[in-house]
C-alpha atoms as a PDB file:
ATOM      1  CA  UNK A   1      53.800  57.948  68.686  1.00  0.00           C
ATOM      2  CA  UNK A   2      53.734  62.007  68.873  1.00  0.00           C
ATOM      3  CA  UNK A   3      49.880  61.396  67.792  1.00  0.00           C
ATOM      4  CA  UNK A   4      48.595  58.845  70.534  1.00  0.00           C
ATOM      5  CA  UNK A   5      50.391  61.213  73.221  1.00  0.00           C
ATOM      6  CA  UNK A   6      48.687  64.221  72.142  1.00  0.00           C
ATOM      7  CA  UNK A   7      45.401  62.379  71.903  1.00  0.00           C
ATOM      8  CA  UNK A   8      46.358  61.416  75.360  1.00  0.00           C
ATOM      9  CA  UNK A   9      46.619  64.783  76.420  1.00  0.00           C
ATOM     10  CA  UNK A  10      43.704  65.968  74.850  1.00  0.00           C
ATOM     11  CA  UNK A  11      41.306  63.015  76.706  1.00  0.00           C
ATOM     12  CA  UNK A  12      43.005  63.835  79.916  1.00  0.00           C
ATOM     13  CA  UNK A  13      41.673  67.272  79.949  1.00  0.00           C
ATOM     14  CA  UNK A  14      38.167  66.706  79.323  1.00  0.00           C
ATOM     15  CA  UNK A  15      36.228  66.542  82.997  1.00  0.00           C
ATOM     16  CA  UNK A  16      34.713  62.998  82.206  1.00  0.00           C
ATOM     17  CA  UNK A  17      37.964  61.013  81.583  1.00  0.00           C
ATOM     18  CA  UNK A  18      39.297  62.955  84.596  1.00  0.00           C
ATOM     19  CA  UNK A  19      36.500  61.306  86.660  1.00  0.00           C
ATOM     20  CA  UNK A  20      36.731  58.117  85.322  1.00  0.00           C
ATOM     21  CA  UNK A  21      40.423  57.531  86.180  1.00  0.00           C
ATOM     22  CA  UNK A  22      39.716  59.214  89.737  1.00  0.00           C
ATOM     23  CA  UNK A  23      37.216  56.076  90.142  1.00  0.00           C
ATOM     24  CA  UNK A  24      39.679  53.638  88.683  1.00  0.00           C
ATOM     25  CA  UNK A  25      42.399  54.623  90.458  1.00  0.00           C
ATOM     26  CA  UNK A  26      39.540  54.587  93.592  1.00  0.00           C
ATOM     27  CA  UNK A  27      38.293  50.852  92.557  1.00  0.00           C
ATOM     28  CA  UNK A  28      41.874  49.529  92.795  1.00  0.00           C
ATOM     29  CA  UNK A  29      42.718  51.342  96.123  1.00  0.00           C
ATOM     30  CA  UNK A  30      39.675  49.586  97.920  1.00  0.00           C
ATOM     31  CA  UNK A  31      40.058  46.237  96.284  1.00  0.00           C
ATOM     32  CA  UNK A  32      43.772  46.805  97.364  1.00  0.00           C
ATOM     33  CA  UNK A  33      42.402  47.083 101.056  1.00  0.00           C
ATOM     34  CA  UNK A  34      39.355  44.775 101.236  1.00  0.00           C
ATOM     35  CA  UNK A  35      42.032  41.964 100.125  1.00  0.00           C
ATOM     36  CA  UNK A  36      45.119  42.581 102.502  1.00  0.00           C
ATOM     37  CA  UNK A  37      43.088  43.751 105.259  1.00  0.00           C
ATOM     38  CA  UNK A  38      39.098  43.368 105.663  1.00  0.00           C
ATOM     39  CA  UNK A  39      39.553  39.538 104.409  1.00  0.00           C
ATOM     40  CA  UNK A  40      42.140  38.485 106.740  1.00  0.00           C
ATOM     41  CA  UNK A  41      40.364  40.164 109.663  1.00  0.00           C
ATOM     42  CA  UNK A  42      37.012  38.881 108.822  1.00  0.00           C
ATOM     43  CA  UNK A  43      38.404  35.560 107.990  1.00  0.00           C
ATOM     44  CA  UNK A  44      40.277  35.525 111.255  1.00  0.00           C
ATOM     45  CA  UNK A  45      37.135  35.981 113.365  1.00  0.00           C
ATOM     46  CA  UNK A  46      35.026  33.482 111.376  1.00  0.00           C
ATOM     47  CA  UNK A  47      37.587  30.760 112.402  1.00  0.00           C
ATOM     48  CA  UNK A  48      38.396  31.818 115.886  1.00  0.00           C
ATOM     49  CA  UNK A  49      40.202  28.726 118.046  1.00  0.00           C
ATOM     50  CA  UNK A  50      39.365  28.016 121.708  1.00  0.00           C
ATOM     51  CA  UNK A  51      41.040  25.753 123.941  1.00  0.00           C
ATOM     52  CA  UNK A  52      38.911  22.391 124.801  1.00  0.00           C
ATOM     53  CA  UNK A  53      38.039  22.446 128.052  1.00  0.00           C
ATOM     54  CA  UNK A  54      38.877  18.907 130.335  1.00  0.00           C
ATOM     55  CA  UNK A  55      35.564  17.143 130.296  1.00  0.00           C
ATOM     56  CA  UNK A  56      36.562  13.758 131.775  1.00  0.00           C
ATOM     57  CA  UNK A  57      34.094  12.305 135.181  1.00  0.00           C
ATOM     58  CA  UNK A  58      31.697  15.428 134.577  1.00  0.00           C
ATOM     59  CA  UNK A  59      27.995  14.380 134.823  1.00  0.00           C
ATOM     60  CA  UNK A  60      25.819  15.364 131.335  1.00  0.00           C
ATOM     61  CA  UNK A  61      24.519  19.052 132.084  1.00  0.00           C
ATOM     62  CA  UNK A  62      28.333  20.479 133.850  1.00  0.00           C
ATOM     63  CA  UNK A  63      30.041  19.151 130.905  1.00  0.00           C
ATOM     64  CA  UNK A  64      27.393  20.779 128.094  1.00  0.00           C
ATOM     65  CA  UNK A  65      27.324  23.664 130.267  1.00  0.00           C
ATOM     66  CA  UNK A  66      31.439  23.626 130.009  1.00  0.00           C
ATOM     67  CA  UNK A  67      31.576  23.512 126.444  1.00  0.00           C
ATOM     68  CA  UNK A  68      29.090  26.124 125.458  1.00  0.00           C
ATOM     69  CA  UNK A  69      31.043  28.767 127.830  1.00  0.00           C
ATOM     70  CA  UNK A  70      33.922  27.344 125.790  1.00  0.00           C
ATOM     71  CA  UNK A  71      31.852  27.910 122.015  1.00  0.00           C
ATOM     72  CA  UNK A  72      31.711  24.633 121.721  1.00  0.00           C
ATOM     73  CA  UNK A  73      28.654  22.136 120.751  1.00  0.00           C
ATOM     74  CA  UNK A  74      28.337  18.820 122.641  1.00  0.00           C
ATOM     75  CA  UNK A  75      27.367  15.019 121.172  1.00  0.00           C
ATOM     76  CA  UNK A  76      27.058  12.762 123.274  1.00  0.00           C
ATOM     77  CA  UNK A  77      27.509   8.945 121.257  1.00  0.00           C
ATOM     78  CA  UNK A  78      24.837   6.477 122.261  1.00  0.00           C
ATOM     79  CA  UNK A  79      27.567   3.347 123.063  1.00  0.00           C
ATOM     80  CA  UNK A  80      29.594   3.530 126.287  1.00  0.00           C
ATOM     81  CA  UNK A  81      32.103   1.931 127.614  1.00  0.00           C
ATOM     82  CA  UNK A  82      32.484  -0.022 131.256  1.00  0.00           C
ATOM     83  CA  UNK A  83      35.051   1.538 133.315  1.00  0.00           C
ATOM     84  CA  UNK A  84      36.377   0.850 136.645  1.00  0.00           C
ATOM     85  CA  UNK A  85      37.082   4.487 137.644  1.00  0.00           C
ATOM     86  CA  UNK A  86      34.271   6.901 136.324  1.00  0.00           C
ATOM     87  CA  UNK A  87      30.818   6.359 137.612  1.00  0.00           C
ATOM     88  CA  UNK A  88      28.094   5.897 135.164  1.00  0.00           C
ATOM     89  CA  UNK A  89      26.778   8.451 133.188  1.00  0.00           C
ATOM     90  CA  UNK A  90      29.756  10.629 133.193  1.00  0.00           C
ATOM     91  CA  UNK A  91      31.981  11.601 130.702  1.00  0.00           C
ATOM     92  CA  UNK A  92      34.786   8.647 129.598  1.00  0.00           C
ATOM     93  CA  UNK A  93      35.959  10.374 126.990  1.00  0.00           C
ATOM     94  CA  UNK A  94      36.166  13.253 124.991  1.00  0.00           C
ATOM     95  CA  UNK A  95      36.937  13.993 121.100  1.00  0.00           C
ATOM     96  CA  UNK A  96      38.659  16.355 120.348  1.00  0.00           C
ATOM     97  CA  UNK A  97      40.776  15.983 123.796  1.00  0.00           C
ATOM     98  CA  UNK A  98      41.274  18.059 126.424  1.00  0.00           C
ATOM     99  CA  UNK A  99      43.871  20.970 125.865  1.00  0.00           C
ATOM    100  CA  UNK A 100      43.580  20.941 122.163  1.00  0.00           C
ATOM    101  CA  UNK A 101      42.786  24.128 120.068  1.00  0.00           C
ATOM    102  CA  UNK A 102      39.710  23.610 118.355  1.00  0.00           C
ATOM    103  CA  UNK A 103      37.329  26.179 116.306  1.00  0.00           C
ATOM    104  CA  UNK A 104      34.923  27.898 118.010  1.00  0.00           C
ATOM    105  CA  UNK A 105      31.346  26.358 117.021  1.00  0.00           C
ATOM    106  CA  UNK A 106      32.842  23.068 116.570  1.00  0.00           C
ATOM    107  CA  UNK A 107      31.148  19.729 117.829  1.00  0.00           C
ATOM    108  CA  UNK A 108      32.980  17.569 121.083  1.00  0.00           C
ATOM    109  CA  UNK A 109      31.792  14.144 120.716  1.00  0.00           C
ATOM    110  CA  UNK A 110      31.035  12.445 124.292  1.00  0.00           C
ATOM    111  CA  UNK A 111      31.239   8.919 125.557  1.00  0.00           C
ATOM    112  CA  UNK A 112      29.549   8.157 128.463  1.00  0.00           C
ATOM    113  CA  UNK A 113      30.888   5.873 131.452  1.00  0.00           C
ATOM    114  CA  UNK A 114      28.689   2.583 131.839  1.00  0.00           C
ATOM    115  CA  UNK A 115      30.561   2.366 135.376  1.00  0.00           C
ATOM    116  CA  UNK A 116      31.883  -1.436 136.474  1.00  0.00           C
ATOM    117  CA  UNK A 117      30.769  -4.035 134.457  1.00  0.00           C
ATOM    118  CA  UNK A 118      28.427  -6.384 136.254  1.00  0.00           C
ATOM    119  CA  UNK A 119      28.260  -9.807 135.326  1.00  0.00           C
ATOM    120  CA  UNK A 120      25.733 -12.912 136.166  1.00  0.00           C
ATOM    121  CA  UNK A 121      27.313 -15.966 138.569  1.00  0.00           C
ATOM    122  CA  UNK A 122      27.264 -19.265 136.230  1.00  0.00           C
ATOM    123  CA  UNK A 123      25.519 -22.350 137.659  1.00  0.00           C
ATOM    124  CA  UNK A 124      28.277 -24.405 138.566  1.00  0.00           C
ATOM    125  CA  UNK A 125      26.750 -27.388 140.561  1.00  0.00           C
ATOM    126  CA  UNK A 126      27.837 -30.748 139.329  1.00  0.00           C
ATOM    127  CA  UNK A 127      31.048 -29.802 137.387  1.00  0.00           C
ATOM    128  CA  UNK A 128      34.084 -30.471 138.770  1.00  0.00           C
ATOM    129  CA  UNK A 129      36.902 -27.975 140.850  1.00  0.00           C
ATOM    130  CA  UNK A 130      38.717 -27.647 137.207  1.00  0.00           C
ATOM    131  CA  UNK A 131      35.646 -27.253 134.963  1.00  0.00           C
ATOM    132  CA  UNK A 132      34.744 -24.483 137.502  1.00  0.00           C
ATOM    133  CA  UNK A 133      37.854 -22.277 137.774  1.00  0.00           C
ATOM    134  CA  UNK A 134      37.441 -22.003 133.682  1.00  0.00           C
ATOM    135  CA  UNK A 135      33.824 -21.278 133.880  1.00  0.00           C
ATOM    136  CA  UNK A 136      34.672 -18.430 136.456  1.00  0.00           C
ATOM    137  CA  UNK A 137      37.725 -17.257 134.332  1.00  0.00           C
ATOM    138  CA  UNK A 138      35.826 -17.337 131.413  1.00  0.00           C
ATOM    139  CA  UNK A 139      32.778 -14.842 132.900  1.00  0.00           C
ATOM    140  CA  UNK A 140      35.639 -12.580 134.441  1.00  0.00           C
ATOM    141  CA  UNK A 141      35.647 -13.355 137.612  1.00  0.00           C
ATOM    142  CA  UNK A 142      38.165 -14.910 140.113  1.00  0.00           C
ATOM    143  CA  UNK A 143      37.797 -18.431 141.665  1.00  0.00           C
ATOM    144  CA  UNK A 144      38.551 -17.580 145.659  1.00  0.00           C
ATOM    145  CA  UNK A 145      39.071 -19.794 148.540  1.00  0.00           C
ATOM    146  CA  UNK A 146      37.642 -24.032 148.081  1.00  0.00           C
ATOM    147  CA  UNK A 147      35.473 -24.940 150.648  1.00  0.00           C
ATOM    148  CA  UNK A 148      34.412 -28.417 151.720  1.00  0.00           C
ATOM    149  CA  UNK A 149      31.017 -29.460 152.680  1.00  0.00           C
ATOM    150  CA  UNK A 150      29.402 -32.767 153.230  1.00  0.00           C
ATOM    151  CA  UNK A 151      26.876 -33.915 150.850  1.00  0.00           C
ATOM    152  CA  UNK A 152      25.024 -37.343 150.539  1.00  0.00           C
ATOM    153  CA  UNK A 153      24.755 -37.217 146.908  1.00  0.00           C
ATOM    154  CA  UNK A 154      26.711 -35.057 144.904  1.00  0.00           C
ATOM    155  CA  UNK A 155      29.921 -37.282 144.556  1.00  0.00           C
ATOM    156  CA  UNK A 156      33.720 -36.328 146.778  1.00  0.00           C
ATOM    157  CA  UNK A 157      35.651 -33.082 144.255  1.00  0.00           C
ATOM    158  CA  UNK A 158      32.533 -31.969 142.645  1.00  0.00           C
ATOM    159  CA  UNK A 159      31.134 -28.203 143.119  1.00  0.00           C
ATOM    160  CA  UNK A 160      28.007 -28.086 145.247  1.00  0.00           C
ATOM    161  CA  UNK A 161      27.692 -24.488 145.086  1.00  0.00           C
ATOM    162  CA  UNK A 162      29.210 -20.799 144.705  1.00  0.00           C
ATOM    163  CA  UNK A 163      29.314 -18.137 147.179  1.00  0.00           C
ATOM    164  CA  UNK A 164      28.265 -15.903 146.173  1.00  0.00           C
ATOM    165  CA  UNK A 165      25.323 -18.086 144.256  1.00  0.00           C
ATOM    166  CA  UNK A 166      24.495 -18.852 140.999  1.00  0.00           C
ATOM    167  CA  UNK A 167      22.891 -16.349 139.287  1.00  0.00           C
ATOM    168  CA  UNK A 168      23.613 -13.672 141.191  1.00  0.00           C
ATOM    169  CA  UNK A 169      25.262 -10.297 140.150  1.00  0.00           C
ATOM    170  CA  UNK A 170      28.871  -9.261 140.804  1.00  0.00           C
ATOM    171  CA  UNK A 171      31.418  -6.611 139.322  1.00  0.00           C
ATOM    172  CA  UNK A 172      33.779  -8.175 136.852  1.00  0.00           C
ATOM    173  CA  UNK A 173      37.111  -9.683 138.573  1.00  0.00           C
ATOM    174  CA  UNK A 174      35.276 -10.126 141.823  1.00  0.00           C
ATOM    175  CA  UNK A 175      35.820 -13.460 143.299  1.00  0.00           C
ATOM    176  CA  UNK A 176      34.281 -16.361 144.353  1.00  0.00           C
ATOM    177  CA  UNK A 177      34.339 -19.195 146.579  1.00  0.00           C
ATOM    178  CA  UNK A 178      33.737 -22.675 145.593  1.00  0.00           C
ATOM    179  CA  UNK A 179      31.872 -25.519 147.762  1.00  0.00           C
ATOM    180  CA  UNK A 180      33.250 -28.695 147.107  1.00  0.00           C
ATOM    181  CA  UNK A 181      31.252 -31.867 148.245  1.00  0.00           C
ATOM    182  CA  UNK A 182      33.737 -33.686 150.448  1.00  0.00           C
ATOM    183  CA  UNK A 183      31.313 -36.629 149.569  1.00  0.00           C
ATOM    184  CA  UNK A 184      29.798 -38.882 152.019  1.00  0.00           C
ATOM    185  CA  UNK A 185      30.949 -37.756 155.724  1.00  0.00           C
ATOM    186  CA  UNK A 186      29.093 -39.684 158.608  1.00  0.00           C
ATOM    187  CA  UNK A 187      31.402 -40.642 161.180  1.00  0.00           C
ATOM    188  CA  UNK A 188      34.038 -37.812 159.841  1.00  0.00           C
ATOM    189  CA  UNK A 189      35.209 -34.739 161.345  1.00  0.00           C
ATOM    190  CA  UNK A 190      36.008 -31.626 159.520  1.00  0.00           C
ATOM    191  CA  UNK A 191      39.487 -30.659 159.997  1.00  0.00           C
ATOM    192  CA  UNK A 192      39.467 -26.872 160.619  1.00  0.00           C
ATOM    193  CA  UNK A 193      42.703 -24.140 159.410  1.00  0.00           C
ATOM    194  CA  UNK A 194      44.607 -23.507 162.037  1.00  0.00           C
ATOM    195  CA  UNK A 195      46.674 -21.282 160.083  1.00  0.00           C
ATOM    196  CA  UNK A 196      48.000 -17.644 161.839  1.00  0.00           C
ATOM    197  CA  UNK A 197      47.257 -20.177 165.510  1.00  0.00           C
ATOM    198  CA  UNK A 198      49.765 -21.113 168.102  1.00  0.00           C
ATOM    199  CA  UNK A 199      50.999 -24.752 168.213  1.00  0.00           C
ATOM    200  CA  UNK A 200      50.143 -24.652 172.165  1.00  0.00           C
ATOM    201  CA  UNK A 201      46.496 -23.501 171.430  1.00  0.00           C
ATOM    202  CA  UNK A 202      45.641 -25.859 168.997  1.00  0.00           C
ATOM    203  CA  UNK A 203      46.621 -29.077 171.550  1.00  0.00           C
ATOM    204  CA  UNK A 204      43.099 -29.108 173.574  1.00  0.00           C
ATOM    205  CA  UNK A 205      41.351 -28.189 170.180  1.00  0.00           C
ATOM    206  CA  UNK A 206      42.897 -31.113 168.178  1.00  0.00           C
ATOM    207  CA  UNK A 207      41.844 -33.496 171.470  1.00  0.00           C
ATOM    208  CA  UNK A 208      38.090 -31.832 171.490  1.00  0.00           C
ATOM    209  CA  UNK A 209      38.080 -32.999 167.361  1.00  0.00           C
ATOM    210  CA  UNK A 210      39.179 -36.334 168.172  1.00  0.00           C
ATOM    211  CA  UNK A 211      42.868 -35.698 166.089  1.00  0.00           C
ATOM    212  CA  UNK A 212      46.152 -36.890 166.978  1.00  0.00           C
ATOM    213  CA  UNK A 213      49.057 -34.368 166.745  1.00  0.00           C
ATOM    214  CA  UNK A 214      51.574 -36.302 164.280  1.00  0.00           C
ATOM    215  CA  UNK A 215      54.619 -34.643 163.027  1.00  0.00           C
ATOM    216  CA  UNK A 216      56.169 -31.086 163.342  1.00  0.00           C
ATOM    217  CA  UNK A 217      58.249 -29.359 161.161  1.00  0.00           C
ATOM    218  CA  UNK A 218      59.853 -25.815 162.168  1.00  0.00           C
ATOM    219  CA  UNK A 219      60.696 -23.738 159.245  1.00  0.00           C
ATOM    220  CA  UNK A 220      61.322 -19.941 158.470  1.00  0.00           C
ATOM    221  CA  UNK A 221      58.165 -18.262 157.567  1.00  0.00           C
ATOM    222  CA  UNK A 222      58.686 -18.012 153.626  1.00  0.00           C
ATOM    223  CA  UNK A 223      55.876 -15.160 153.142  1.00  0.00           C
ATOM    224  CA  UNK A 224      57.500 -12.993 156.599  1.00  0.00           C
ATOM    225  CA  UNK A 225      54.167 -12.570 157.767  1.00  0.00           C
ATOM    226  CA  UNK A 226      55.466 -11.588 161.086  1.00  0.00           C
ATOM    227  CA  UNK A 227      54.007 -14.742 162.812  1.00  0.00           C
ATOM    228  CA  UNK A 228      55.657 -15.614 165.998  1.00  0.00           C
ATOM    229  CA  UNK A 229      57.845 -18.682 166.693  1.00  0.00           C
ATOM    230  CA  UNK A 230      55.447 -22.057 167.221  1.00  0.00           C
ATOM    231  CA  UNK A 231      52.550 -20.232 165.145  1.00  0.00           C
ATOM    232  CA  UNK A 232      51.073 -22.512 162.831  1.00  0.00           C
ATOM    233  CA  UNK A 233      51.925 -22.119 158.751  1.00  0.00           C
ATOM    234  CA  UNK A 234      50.088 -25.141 157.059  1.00  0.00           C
ATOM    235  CA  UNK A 235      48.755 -28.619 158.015  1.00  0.00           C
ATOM    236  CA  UNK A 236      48.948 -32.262 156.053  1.00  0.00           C
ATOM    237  CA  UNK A 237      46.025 -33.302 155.586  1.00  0.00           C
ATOM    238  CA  UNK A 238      44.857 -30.004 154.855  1.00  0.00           C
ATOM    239  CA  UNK A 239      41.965 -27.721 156.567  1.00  0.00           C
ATOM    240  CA  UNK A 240      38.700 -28.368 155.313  1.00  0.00           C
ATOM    241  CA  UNK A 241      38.958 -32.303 154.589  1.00  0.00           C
ATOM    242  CA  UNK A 242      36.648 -34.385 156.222  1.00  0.00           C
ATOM    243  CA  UNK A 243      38.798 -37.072 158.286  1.00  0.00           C
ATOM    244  CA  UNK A 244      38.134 -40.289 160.403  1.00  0.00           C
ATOM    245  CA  UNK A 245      38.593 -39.786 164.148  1.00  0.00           C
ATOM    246  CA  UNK A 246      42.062 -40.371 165.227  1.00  0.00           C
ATOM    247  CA  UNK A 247      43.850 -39.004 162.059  1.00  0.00           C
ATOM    248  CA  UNK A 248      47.197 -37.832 162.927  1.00  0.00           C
ATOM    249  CA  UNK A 249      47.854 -34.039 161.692  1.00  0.00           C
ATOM    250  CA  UNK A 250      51.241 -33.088 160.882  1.00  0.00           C
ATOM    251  CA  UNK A 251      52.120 -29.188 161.402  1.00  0.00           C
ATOM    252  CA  UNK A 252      54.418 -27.126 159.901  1.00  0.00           C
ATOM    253  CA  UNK A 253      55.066 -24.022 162.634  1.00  0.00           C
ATOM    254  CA  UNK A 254      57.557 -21.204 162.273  1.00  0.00           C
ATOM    255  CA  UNK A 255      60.822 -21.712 163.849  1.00  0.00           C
END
């Protein structure tokens, strides 16, 4: 043991070893540094984080203009998707989300609005009220108020047209009326609605028509649409039939 320390001794005084260990010693103190602190702060800066920036109803060039102020990239995915509230060709939505920390350089994937979703009218002549209210369903879109027309040929209850037509375009969950054929109607009178009308109004009309005032019932407005007393809620038969002269109409009238 008394040798290897005086050997010890002996190498430590030549200049050489001296040198050496300086540069060991050296080695260690840098690797020392360049681990606990150039890494972290080079690493840290490679994988800076920016917030993403709200992209949502922004047409193509603000939002890719937003994103690269932001250090982000922008894709923009070729499939949209209808919506009711942002026009077409804006942004729908956006991946990663708004307010999210994201790394800098890092791609937001865009879907573009295709705006309201427009769909064709089906034919509906010749099928009945029924068939059409499931054909309109079916396509979206709302069956509205049934109107009555007179038609020679196409048989009483069955659709003569739509308005608006067949084969026209209309936003999904629009709706549409339905003409009914009221069937043969020479020598009848088309009984019109009345509703929202005075009882005492609709006297001389009725006459003019060739009606008889039947029955009246007084009732309290169920819907309190603020109609006056005597204003006219429904009719039996109801508006839009085609009647013989003569027919007696019962009202219903708000009490």
């Amino acid at each position: 043991m008394d040798k290897l320390k005086a050997v010890w001794a002996k190498l430590t005084r030549r200049p050489v070893v001296k040198a050496l260990l300086i540069w060991a010693v050296a080695l260690i103190f840098l690797a020392f540094i360049v681990d606990k602190i150039v890494m972290p702060v080079f690493a840290g800066h490679l994988t800076s984080t920016e917030i993403v920036p709200n992209l949502e109803g922004m047409d193509r060039a603000a939002a890719e203009a937003a994103l690269a102020e932001a250090g982000f990239k922008a894709e923009w995915l070729e499939e949209g998707r209808y919506s009711a509230q942002v026009p077409a060709g804006m942004v729908l939505v956006q991946m990663p989300k708004a307010g999210r920390e994201a790394k800098v350089g890092r791609t937001v994937k865009l879907t573009p609005s295709l705006g309201l979703r427009e769909v064709v009218i089906p034919d509906l002549r010749g099928t009945s009220q029924k068939q059409a209210a499931i054909s309109l369903s079916r396509a979206g879109l709302v069956q509205g108020e049934i109107v009555k027309g007179a038609h020679a040929s196409i048989p009483r209850g069955v659709v003569i047209r739509t308005i608006p037509g067949a084969g026209d375009k209309v936003r999904i969950g629009d709706t549409v009326k339905v003409v009914i054929s009221a069937g043969a109607t020479k020598g009848k009178i088309l009984l019109p609605n009345f509703e929202g009308v005075p009882l005492d109004d609709v006297y001389a009309k009725l006459e003019t028509l060739g009606f008889v005032v039947g029955k009246i019932k007084r009732i309290k407005d169920p819907e309190d649409r603020g109609y006056a007393p005597g204003t006219v809620l429904e009719t039996f038969p109801k508006y839009g039939d085609y009647l013989p002269p003569d027919t007696k109409i019962n009202f219903v009238i708000v009490d």
